[in-house]
N, C-alpha and C. Protein backbone atom coordinates (compact mmCIF):
# COMPACT_ATOMS: atom_id res chain seq x y z
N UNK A 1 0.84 -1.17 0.00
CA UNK A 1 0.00 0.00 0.00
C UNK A 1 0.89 1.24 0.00
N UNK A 2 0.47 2.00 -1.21
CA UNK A 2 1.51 3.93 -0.74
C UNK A 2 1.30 4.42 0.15
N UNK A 3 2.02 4.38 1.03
CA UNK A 3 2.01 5.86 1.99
C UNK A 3 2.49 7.29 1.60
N UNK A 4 2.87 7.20 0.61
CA UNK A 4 3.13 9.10 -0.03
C UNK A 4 2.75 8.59 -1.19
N UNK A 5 1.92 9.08 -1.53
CA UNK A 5 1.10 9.21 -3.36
C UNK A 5 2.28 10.02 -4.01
N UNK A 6 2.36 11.19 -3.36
CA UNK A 6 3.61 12.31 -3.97
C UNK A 6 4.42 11.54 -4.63
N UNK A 7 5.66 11.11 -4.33
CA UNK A 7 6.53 10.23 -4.97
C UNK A 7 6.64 8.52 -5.04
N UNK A 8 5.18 7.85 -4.65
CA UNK A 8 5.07 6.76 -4.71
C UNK A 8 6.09 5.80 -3.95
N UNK A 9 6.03 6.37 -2.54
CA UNK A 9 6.69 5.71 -1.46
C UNK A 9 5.40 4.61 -0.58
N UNK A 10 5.66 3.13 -1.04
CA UNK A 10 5.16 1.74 -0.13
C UNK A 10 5.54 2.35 1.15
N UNK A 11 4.58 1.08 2.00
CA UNK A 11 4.96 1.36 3.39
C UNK A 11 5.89 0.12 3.74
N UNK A 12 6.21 -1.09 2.84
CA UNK A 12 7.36 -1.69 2.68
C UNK A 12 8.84 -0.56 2.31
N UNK A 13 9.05 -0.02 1.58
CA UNK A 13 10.02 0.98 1.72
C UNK A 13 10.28 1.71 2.86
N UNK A 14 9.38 2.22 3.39
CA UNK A 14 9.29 2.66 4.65
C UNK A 14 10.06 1.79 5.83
N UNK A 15 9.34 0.76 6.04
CA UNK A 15 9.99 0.21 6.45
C UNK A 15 11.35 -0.91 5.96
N UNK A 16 11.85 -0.60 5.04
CA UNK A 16 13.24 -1.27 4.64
C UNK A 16 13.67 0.00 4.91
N UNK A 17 13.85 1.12 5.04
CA UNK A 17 14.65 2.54 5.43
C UNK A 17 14.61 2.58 6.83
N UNK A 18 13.46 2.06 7.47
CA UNK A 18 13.47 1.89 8.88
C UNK A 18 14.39 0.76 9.18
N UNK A 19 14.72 -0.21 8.77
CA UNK A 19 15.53 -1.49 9.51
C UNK A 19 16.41 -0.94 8.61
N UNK A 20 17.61 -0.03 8.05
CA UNK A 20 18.75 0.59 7.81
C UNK A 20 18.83 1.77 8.39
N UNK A 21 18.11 2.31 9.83
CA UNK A 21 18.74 2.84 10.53
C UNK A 21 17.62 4.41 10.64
N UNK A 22 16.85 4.55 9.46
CA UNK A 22 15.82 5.62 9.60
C UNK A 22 14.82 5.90 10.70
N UNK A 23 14.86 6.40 11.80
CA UNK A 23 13.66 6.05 12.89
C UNK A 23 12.71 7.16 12.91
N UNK A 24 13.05 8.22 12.16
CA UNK A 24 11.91 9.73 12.18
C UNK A 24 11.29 9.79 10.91
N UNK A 25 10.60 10.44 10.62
CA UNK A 25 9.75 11.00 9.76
C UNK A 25 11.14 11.98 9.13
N UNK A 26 11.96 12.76 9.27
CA UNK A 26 12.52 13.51 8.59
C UNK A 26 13.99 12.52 8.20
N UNK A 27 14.42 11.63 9.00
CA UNK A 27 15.37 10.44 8.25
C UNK A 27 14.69 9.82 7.10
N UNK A 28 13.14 9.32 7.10
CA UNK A 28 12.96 8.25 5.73
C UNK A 28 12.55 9.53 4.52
N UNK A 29 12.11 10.80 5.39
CA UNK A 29 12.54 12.03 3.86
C UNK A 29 13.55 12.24 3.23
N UNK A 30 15.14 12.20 4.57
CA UNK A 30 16.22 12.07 3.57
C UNK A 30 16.57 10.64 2.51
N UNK A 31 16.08 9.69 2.84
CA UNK A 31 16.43 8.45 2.61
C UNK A 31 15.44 8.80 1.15
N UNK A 32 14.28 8.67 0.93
CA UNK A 32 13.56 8.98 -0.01
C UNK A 32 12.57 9.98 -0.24
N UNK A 33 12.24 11.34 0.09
CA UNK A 33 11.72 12.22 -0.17
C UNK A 33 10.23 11.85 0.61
N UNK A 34 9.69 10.99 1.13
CA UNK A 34 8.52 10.92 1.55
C UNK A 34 8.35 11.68 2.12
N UNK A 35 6.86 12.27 2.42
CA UNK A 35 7.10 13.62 3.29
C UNK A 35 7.29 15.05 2.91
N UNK A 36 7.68 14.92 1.96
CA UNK A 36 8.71 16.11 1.94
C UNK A 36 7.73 17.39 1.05
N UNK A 37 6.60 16.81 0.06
CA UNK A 37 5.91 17.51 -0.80
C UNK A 37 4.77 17.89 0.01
N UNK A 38 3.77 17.48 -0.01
CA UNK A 38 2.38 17.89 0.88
C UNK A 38 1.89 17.57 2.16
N UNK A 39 3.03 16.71 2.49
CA UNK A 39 3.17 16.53 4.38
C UNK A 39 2.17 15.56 4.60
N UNK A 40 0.61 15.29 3.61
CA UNK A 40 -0.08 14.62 4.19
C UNK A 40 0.19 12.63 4.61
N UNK A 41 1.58 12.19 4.43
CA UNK A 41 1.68 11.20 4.87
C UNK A 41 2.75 10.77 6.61
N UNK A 42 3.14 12.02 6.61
CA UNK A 42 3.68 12.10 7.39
C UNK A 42 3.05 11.25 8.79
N UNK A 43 2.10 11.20 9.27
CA UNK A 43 1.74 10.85 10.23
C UNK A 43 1.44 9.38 10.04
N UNK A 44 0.85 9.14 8.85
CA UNK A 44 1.25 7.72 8.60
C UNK A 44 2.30 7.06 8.61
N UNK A 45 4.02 7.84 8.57
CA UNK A 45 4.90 7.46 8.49
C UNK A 45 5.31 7.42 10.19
N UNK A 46 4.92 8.19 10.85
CA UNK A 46 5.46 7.88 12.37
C UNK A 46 4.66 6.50 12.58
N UNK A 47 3.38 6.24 12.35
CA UNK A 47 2.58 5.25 12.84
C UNK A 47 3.86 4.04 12.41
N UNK A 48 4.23 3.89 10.99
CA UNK A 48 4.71 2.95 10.73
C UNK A 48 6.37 2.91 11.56
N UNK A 49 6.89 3.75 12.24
CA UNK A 49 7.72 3.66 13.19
C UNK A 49 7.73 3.60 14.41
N UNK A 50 6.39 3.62 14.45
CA UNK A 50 6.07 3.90 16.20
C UNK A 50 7.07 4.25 16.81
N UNK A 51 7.07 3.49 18.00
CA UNK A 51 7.92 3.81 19.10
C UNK A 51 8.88 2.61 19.51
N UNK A 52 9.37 1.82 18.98
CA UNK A 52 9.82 0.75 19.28
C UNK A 52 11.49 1.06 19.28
N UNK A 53 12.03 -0.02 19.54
CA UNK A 53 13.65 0.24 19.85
C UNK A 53 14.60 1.05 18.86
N UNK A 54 15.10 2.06 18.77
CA UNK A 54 15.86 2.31 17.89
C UNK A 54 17.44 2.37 18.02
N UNK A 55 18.30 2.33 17.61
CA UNK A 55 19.45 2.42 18.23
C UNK A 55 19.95 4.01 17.46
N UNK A 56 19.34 4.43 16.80
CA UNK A 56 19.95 5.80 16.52
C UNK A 56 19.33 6.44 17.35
N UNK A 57 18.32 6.44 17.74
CA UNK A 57 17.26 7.41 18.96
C UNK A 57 17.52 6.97 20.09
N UNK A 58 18.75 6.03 19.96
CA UNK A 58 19.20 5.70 21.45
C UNK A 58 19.99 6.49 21.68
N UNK A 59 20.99 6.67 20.48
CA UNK A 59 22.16 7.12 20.90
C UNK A 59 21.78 8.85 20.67
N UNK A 60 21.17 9.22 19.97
CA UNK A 60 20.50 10.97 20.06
C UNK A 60 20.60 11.04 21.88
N UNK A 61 19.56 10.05 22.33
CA UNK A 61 19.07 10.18 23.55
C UNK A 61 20.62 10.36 24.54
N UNK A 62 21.34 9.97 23.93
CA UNK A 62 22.46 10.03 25.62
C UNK A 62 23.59 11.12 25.11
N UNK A 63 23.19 11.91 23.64
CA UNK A 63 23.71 13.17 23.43
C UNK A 63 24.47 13.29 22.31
N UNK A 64 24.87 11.71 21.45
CA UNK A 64 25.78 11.64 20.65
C UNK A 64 25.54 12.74 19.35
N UNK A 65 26.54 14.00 19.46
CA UNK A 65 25.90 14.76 18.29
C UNK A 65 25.86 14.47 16.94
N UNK A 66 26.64 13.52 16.77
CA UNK A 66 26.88 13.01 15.10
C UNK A 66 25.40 12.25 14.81
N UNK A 67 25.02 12.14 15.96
CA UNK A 67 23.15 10.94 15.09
C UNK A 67 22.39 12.06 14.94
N UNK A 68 22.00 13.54 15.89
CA UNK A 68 21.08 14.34 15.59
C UNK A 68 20.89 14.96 14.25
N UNK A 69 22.09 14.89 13.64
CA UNK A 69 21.93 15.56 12.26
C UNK A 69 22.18 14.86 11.25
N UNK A 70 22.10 13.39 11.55
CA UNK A 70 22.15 12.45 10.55
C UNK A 70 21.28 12.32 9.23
N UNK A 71 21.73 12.64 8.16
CA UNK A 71 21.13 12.08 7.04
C UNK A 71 20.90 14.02 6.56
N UNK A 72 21.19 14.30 7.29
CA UNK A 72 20.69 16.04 6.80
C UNK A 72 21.65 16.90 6.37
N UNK A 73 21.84 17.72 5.47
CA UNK A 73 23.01 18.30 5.03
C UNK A 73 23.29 19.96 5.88
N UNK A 74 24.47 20.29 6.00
CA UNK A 74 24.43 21.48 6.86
C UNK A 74 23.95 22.82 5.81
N UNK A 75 23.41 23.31 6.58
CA UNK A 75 22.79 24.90 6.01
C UNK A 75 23.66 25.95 5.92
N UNK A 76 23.97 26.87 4.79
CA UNK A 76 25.07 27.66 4.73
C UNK A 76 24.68 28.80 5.72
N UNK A 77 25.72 29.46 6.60
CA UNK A 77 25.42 30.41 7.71
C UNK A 77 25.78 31.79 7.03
N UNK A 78 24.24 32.79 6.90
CA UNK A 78 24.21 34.10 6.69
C UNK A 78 26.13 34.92 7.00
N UNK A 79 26.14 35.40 5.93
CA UNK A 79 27.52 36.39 6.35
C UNK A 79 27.39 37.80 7.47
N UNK A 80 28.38 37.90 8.66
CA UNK A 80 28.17 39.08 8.95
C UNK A 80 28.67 40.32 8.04
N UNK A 81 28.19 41.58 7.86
CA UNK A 81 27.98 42.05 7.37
C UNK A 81 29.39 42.97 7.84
């Protein structure tokens, strides 16, 4: 079944991005764009992650900064003037 019509993201994809390490709604956007156009699957996509064990949301959890910004590219910082 699709869970994003937008770019024709299964909720098997979903979850094969989830068991390689994706545990948010904004990781399986970087992984494949779900999400990312009209937002309306988004909540379907947490359902399909619930809350169950993750080991990247483990390691967020005890502070490791290299997992919080995982999968996301850095934003160029405004020049002072």
């Amino acid at each position: 079944m699709y869970v994003c019509s937008c770019f024709g993201i299964t909720e098997q994809q979903v979850r094969d991005h989830a068991d390689k390490g994706a545990c948010t709604p904004r990781q399986i956007a970087s992984a494949c764009k779900a999400g990312t156009d009209c937002g309306g699957c988004v909540r379907r996509i947490q359902a399909l992650l619930g809350r169950g064990a993750c080991p990247r949301r483990e390691l967020a959890d005890q502070g490791d900064p290299g997992v919080l910004g995982a999968g996301i590219s850095a934003l160029p910082q405004p020049q002072a003037a």
